[in-house]
PDB file of N, CA and C in Angstrom:
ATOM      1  N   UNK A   1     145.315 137.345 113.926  1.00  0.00           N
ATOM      2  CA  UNK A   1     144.751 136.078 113.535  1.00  0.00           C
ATOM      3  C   UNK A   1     143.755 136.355 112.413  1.00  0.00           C
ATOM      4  N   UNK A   2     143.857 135.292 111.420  1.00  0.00           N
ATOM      5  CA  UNK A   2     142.206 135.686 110.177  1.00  0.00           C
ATOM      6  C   UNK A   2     142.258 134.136 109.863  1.00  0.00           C
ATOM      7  N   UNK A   3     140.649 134.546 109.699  1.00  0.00           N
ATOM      8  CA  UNK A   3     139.560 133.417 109.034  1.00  0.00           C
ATOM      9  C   UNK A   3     139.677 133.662 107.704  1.00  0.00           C
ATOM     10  N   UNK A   4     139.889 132.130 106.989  1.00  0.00           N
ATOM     11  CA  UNK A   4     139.490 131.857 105.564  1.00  0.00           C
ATOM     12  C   UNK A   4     138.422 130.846 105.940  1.00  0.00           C
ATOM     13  N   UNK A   5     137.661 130.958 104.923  1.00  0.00           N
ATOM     14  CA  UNK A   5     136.257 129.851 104.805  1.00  0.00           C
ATOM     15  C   UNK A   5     136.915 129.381 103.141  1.00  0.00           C
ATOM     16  N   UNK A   6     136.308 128.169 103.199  1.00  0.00           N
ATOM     17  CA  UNK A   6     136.423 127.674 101.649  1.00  0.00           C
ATOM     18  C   UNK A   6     134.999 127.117 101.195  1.00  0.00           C
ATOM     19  N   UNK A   7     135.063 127.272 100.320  1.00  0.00           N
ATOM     20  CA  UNK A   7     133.530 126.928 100.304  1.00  0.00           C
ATOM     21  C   UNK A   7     132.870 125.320 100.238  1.00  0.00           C
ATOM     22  N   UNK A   8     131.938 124.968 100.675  1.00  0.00           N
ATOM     23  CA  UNK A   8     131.594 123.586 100.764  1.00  0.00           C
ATOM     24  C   UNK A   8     131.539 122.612  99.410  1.00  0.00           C
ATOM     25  N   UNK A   9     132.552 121.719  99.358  1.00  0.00           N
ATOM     26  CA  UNK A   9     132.621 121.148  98.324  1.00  0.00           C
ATOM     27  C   UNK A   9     130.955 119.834  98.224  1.00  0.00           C
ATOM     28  N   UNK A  10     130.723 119.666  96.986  1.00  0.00           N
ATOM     29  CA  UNK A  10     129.951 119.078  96.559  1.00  0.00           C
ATOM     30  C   UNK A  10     129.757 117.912  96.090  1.00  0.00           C
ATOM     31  N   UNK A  11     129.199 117.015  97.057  1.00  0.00           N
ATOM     32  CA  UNK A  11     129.363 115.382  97.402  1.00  0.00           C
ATOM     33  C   UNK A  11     129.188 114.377  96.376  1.00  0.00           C
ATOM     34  N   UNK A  12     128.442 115.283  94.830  1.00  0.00           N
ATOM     35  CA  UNK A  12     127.942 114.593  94.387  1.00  0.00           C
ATOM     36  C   UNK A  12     129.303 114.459  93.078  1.00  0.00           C
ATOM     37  N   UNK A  13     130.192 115.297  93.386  1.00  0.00           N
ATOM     38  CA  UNK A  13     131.633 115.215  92.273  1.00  0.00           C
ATOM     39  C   UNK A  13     132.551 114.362  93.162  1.00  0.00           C
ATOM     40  N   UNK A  14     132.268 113.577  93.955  1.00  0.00           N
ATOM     41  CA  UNK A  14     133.624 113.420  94.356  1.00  0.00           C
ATOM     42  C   UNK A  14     134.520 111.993  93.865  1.00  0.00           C
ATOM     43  N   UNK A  15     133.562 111.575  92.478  1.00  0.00           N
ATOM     44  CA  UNK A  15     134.518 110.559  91.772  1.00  0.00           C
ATOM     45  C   UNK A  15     133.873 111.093  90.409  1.00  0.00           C
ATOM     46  N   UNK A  16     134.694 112.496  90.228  1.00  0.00           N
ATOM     47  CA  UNK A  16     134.461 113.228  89.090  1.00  0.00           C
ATOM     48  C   UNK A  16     135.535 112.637  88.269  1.00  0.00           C
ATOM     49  N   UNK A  17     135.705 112.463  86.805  1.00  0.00           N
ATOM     50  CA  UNK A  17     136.971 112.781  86.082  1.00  0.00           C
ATOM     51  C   UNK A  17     137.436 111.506  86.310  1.00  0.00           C
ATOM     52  N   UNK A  18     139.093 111.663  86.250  1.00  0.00           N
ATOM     53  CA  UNK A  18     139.643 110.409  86.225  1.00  0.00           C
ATOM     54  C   UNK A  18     139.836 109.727  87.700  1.00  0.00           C
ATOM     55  N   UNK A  19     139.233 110.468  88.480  1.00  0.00           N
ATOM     56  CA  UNK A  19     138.619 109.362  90.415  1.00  0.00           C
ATOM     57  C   UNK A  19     137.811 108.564  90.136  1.00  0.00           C
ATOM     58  N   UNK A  20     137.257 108.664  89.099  1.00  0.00           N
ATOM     59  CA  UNK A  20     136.138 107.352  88.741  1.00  0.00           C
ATOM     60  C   UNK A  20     136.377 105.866  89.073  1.00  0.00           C
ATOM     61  N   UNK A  21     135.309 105.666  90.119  1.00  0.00           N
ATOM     62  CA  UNK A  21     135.577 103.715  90.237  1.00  0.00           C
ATOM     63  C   UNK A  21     135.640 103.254  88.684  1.00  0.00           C
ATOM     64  N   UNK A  22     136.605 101.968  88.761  1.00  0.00           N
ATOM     65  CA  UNK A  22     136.723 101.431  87.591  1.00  0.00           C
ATOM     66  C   UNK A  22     136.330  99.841  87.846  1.00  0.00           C
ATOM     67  N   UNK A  23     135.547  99.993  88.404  1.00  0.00           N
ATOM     68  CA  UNK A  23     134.525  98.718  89.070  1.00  0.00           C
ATOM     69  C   UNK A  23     134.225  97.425  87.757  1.00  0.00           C
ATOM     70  N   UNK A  24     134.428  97.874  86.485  1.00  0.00           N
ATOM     71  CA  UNK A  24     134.164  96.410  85.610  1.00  0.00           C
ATOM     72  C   UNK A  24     135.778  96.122  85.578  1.00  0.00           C
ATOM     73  N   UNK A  25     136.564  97.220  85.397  1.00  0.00           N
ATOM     74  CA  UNK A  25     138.007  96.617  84.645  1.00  0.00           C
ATOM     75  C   UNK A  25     138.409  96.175  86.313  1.00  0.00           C
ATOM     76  N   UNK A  26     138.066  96.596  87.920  1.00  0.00           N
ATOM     77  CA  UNK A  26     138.994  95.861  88.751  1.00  0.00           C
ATOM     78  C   UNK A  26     138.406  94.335  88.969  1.00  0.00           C
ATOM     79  N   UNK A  27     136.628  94.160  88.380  1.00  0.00           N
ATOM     80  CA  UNK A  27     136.480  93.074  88.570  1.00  0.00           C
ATOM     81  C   UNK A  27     137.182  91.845  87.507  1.00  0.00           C
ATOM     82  N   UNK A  28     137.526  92.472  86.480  1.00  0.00           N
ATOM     83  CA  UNK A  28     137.939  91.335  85.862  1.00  0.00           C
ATOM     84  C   UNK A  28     139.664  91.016  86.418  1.00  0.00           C
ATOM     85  N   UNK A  29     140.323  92.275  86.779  1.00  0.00           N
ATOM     86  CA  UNK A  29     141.438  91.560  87.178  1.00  0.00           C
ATOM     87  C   UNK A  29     141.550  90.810  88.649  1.00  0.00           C
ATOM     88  N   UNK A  30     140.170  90.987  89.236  1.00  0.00           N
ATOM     89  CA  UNK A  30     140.358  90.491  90.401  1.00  0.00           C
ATOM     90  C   UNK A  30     140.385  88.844  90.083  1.00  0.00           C
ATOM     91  N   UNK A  31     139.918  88.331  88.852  1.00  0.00           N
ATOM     92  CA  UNK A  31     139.734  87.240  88.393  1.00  0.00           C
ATOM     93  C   UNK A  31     141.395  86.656  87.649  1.00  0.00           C
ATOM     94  N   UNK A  32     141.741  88.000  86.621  1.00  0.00           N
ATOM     95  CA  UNK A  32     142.821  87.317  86.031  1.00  0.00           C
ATOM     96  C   UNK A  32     144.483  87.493  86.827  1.00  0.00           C
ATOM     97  N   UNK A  33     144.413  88.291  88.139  1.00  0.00           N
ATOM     98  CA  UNK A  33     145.946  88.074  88.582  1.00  0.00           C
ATOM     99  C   UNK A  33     145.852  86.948  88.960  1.00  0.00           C
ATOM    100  N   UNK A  34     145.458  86.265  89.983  1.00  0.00           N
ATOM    101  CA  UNK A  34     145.715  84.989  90.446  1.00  0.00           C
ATOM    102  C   UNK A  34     146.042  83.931  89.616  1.00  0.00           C
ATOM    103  N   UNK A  35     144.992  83.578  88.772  1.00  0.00           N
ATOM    104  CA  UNK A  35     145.068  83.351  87.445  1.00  0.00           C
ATOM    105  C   UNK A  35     146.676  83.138  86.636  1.00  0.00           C
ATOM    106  N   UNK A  36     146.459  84.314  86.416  1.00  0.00           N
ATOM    107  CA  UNK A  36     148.073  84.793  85.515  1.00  0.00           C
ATOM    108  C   UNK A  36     149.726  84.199  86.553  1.00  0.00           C
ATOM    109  N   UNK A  37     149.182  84.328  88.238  1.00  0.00           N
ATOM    110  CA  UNK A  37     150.401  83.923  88.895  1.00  0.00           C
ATOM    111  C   UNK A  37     150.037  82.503  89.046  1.00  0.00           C
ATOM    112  N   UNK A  38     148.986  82.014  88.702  1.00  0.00           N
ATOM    113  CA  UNK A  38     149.078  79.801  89.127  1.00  0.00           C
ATOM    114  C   UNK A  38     149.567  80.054  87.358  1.00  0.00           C
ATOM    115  N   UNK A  39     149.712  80.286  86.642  1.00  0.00           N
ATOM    116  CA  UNK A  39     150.184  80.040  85.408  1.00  0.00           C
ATOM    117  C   UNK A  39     151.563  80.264  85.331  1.00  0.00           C
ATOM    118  N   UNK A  40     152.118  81.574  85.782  1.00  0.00           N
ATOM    119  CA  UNK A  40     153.576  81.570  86.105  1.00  0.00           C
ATOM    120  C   UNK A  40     154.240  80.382  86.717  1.00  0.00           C
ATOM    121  N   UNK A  41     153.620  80.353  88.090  1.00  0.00           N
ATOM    122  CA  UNK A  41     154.261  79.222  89.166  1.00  0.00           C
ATOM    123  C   UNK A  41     154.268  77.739  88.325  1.00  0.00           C
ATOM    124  N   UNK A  42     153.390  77.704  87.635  1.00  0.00           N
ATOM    125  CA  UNK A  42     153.394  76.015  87.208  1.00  0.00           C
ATOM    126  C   UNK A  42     154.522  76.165  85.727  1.00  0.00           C
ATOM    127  N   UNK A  43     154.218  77.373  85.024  1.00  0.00           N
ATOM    128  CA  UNK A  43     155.248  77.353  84.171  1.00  0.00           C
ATOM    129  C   UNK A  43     156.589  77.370  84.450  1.00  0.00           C
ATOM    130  N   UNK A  44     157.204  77.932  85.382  1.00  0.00           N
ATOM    131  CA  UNK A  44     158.488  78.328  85.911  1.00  0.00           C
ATOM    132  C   UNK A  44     158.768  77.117  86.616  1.00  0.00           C
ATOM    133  N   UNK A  45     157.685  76.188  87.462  1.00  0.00           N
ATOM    134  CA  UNK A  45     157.881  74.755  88.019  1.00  0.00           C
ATOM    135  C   UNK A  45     158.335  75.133  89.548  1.00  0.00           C
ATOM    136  N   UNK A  46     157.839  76.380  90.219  1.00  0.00           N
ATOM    137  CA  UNK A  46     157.727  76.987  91.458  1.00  0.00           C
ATOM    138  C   UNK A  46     156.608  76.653  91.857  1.00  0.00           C
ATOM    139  N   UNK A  47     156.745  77.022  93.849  1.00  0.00           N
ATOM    140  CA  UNK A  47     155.731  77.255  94.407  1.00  0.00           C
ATOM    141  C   UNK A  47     155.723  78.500  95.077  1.00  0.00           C
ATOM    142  N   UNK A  48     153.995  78.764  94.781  1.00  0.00           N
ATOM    143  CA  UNK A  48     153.831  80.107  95.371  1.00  0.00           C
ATOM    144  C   UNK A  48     154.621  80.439  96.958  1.00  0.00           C
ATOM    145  N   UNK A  49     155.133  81.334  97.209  1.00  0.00           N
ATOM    146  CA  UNK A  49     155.154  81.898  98.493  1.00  0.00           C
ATOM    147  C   UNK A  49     155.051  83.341  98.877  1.00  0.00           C
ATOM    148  N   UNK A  50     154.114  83.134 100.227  1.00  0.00           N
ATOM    149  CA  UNK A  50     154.061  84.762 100.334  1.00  0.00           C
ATOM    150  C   UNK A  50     154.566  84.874 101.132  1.00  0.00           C
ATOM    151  N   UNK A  51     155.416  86.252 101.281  1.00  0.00           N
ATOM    152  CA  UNK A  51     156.404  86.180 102.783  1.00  0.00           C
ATOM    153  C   UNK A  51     155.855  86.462 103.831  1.00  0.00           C
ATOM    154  N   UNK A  52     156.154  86.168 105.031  1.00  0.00           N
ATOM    155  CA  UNK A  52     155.478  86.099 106.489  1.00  0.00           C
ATOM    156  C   UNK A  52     155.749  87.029 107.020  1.00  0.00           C
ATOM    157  N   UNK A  53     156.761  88.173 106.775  1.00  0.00           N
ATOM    158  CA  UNK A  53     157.505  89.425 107.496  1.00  0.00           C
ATOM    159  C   UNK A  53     158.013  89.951 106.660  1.00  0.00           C
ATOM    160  N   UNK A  54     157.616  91.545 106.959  1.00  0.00           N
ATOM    161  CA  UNK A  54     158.547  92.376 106.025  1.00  0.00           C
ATOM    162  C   UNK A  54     159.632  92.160 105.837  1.00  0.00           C
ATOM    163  N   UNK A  55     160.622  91.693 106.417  1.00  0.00           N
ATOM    164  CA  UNK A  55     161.938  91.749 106.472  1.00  0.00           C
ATOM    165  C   UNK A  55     162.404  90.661 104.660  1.00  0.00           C
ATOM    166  N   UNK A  56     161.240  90.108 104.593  1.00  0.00           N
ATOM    167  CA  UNK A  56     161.667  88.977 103.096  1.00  0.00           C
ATOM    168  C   UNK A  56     161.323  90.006 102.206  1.00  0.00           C
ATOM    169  N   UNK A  57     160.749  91.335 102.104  1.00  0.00           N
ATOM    170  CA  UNK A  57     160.593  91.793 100.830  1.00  0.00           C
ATOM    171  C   UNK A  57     161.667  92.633 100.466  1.00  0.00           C
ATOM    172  N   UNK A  58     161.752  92.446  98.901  1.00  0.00           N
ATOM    173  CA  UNK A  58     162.729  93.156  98.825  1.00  0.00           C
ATOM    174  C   UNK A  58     163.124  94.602  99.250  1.00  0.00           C
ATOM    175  N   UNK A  59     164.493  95.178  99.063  1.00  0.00           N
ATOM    176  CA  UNK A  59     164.258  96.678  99.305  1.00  0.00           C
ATOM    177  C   UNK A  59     164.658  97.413  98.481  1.00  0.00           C
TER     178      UNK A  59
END
């Protein structure tokens, strides 16, 4: 039997690089999908639906 140790990673990298929250660009799309789909639905002359069970999504 053998021990490896790894060494203690450091809390203060852990949205180093490209892990970075992208906290302005998800707030604005949290604004423009919905948005962008009541614009589809009224353009296309649909109504939204979300399916109730996996079984409606596609595969």
């Amino acid at each position: 039997m053998s021990r490896r140790s790894l060494p203690r990673s450091d809390p203060r990298r852990r949205y180093a690089g490209a892990h970075r929250p992208l906290g302005s660009i998800m707030r604005s799309r949290r604004a423009a999908y919905p948005a962008s789909g009541d614009f589809r639905h009224r353009f296309n002359g649909i109504q939204l639906q979300e399916p109730s069970d996996s079984k409606e999504l596609p595969a």
